[in-house]
Protein backbone atom coordinates (compact mmCIF):
# COMPACT_ATOMS: atom_id res chain seq x y z
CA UNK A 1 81.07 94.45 82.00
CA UNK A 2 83.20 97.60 81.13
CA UNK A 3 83.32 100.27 83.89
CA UNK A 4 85.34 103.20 84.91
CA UNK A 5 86.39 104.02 88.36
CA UNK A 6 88.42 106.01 91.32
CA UNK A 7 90.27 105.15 94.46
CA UNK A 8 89.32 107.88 97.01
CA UNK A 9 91.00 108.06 100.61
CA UNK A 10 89.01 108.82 103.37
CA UNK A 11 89.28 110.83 106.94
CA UNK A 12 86.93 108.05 108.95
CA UNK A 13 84.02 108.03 106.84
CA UNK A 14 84.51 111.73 105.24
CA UNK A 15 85.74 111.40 101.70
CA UNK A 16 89.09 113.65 101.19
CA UNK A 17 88.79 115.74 97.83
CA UNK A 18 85.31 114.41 97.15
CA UNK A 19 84.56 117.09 94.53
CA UNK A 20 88.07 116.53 92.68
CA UNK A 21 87.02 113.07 92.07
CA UNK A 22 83.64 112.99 91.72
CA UNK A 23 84.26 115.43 88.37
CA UNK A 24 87.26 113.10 87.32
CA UNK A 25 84.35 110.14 86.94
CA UNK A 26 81.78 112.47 85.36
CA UNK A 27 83.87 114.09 83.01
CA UNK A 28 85.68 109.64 82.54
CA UNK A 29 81.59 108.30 81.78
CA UNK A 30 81.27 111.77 79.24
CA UNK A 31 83.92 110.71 77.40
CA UNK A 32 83.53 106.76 77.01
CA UNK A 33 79.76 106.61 78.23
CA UNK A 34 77.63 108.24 75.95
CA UNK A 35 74.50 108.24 78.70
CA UNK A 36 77.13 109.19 81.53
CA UNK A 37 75.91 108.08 84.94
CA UNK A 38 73.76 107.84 87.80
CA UNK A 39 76.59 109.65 90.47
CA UNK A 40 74.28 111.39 92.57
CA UNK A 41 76.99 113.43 94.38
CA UNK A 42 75.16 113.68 97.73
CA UNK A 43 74.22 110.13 97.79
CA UNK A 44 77.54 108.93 96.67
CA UNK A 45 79.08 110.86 99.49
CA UNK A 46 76.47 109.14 101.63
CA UNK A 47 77.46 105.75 100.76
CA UNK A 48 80.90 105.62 101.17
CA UNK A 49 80.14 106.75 105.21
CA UNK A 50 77.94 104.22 104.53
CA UNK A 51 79.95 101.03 103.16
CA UNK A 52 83.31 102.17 105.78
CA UNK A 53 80.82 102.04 108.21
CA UNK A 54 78.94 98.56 107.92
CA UNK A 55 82.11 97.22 106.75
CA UNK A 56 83.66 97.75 110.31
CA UNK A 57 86.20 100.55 109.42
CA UNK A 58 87.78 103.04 112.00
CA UNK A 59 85.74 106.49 112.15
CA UNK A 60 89.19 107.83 113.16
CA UNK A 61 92.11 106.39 110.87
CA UNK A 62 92.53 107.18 107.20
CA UNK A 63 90.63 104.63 105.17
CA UNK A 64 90.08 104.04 101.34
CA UNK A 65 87.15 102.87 98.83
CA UNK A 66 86.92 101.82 95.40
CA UNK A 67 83.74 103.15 93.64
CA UNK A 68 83.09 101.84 90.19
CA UNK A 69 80.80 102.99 87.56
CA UNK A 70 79.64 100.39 85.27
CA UNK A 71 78.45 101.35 81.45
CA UNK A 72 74.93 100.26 82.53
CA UNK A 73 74.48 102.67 84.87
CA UNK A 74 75.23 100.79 88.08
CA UNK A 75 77.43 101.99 91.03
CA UNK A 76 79.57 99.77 93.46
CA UNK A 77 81.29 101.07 96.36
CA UNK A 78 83.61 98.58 98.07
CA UNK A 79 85.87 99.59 101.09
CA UNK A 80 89.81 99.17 100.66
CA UNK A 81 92.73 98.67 103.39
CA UNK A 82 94.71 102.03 104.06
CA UNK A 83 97.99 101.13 105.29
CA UNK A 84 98.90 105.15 106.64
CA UNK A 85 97.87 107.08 108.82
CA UNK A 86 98.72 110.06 106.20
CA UNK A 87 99.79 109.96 102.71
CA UNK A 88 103.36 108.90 102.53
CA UNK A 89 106.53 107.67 100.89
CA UNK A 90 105.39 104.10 101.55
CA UNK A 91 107.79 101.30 103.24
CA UNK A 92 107.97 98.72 100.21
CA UNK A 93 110.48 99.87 97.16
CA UNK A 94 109.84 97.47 94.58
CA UNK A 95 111.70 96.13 91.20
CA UNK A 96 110.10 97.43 88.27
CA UNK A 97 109.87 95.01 84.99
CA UNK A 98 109.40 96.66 81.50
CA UNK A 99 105.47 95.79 79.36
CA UNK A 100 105.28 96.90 76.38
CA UNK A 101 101.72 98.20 76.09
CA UNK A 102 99.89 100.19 73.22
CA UNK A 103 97.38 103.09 73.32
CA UNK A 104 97.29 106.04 75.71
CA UNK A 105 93.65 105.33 76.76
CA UNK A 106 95.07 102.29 78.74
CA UNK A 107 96.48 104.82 81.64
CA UNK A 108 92.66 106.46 82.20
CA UNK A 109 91.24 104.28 85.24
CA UNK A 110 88.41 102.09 83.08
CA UNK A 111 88.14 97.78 83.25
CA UNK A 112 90.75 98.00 80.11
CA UNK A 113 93.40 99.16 82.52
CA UNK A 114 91.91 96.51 85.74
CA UNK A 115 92.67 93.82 83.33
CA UNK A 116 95.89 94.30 81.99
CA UNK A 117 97.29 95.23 85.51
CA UNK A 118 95.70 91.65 87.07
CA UNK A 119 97.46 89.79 83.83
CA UNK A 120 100.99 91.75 84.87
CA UNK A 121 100.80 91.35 88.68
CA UNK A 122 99.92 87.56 87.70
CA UNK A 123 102.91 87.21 85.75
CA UNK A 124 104.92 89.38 88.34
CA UNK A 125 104.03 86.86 91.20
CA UNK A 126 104.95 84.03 89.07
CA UNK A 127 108.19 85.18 88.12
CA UNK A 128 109.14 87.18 91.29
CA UNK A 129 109.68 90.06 89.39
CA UNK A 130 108.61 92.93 90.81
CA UNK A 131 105.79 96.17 89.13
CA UNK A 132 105.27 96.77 85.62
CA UNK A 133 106.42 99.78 84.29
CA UNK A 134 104.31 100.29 81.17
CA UNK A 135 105.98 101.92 77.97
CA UNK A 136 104.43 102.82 74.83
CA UNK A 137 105.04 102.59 71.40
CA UNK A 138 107.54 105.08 71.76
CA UNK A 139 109.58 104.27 74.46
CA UNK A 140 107.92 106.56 76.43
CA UNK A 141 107.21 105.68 80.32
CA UNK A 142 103.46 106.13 80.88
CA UNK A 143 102.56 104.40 84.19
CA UNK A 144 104.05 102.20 87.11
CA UNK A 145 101.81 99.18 88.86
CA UNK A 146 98.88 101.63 86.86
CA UNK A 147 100.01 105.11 88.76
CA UNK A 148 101.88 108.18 86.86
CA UNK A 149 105.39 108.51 87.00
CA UNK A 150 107.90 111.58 87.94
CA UNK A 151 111.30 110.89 87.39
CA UNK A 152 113.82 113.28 89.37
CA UNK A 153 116.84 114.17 87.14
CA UNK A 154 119.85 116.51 87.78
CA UNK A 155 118.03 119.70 86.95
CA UNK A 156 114.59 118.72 86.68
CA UNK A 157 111.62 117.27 88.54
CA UNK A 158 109.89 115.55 85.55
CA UNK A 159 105.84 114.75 85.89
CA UNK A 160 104.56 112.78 82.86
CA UNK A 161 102.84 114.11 80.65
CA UNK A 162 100.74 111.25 80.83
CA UNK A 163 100.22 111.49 83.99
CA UNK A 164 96.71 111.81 85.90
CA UNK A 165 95.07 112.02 89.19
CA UNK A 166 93.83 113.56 92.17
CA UNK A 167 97.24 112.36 94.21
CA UNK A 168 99.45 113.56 91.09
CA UNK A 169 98.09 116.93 90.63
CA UNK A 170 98.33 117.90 94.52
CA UNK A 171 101.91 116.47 94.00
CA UNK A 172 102.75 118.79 91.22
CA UNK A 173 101.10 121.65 92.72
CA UNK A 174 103.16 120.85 95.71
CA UNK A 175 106.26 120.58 94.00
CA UNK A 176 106.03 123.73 92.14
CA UNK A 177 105.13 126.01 95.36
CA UNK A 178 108.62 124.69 96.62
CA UNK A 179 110.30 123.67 93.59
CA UNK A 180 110.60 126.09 90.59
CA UNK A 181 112.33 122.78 88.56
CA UNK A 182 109.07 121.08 88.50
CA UNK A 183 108.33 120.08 84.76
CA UNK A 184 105.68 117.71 83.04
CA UNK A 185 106.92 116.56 80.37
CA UNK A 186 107.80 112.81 78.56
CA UNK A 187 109.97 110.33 80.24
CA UNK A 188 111.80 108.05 78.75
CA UNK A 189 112.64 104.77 79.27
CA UNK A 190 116.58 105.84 78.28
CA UNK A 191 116.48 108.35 80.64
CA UNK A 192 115.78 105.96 83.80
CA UNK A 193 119.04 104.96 84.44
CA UNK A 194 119.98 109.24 84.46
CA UNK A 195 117.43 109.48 87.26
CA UNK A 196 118.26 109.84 90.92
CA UNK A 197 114.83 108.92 92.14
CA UNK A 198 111.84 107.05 90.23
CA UNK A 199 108.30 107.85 92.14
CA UNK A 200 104.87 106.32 91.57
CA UNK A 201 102.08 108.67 92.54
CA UNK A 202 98.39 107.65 92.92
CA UNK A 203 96.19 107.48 96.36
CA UNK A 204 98.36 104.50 97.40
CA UNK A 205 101.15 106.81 98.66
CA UNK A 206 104.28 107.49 96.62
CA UNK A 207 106.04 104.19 95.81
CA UNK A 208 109.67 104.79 95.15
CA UNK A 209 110.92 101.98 92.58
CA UNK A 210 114.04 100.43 93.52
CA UNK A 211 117.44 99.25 90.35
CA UNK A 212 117.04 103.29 89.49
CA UNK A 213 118.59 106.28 90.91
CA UNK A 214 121.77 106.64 92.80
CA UNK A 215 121.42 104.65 96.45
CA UNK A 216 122.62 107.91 98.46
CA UNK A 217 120.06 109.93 97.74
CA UNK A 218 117.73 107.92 99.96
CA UNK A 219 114.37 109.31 98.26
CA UNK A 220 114.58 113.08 99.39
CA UNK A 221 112.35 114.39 97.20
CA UNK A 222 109.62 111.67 97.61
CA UNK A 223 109.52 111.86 101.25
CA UNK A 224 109.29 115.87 100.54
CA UNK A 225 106.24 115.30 98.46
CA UNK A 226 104.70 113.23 100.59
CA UNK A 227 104.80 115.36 103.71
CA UNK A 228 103.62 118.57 101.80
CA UNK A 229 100.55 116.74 100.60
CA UNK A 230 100.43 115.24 104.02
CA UNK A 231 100.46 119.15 105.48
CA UNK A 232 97.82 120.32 102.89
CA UNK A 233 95.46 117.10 103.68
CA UNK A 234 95.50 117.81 107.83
């Protein structure tokens, strides 16, 4: 059954930029769903207390949940393992495998998207080959493991233009309070060998990919990104 969803982090039980996601789904189930959905804000803030809670998760560590909105009109909330105790450049720095994929709708976060990343990260474990690192039509760098892309260059902090996302937009907005060389703008799959660092953002953390960028500059700008959304989320 299609459906569309979001990841949102948590502080215990207290959903972190609740309203910021609840109007990404609404404005997801406009577009595709022509009835919408049921999201009752209040009561969908009451049941992700509700599911951390029953599920056994920590009142006082940073937890995650899924919630899924299916075309029919049904919600699911399931919890998710949070790894952090903050968002954060996180530990593992994957490979990262080109897919060809077609269509821009396959980076918004509907079943479409679910499916083709289970088929990659199927074929990833099989070959031992790392993320995918989706790129369209024309040879343009849309997503990584599903999550928008910033490439840092010489002169230039580069956002996708495809990008999307709660964790993305605080990372821009971050960038650009600090960073006049923030861009958004294409990236393209010529360009990653030019980059110094290669970033994944999405509520995961910010994955740094590994076989792109130049080995001393150790992430810099990633783990700067991470602690100013870390700073703005305390």
């Amino acid at each position: 059954m299609a459906y569309i969803y979001e990841y949102i982090r948590t502080k215990g039980y207290k959903p972190i930029h609740f309203e910021e996601h609840y109007t990404r789904l609404e404005e997801l189930a406009n577009t595709l769903f022509s009835n919408g959905t049921n999201l009752n804000k209040e009561q969908l803030y009451s049941r992700i207390a509700e599911v951390l809670r029953n599920n056994g998760f920590s009142p006082n560590t940073i937890n995650a949940v899924s919630v899924k909105c299916y075309d029919n009109g049904d919600i699911e909330v399931e919890p998710i393992e949070y790894l952090y105790n903050n968002f954060s450049l996180r530990a593992l720095r994957p490979q990262g495998f080109i897919v060809q994929v077609s269509g821009e709708p396959i980076v918004q976060n509907t079943s479409a998207k679910m499916a083709l990343l289970e088929l990659n990260h199927a074929t990833a474990q099989r070959l031992d080959i790392g993320i995918p690192v989706w790129v369209n039509e024309a040879g343009e760098v849309i997503a990584i493991d599903g999550a928008p892309v910033v490439a840092v260059l010489d002169n230039e902090i580069r956002f996708s233009r495809m990008g999307e996302g709660v964790e993305f937009d605080l990372a821009y907005d971050a960038v650009k309070r600090i960073n006049h060389k923030a861009t958004k703008g294409a990236i393209m799959v010529e360009e990653l060998s030019m980059t110094k660092e290669l970033l994944a953002i999405d509520y995961r953390g910010i994955t740094a990919i590994a076989g792109y960028g130049e080995h001393l500059y150790m992430d810099i700008t990633a783990e700067r990104i991470a602690k100013q959304i870390a700073s703005i989320e305390e």
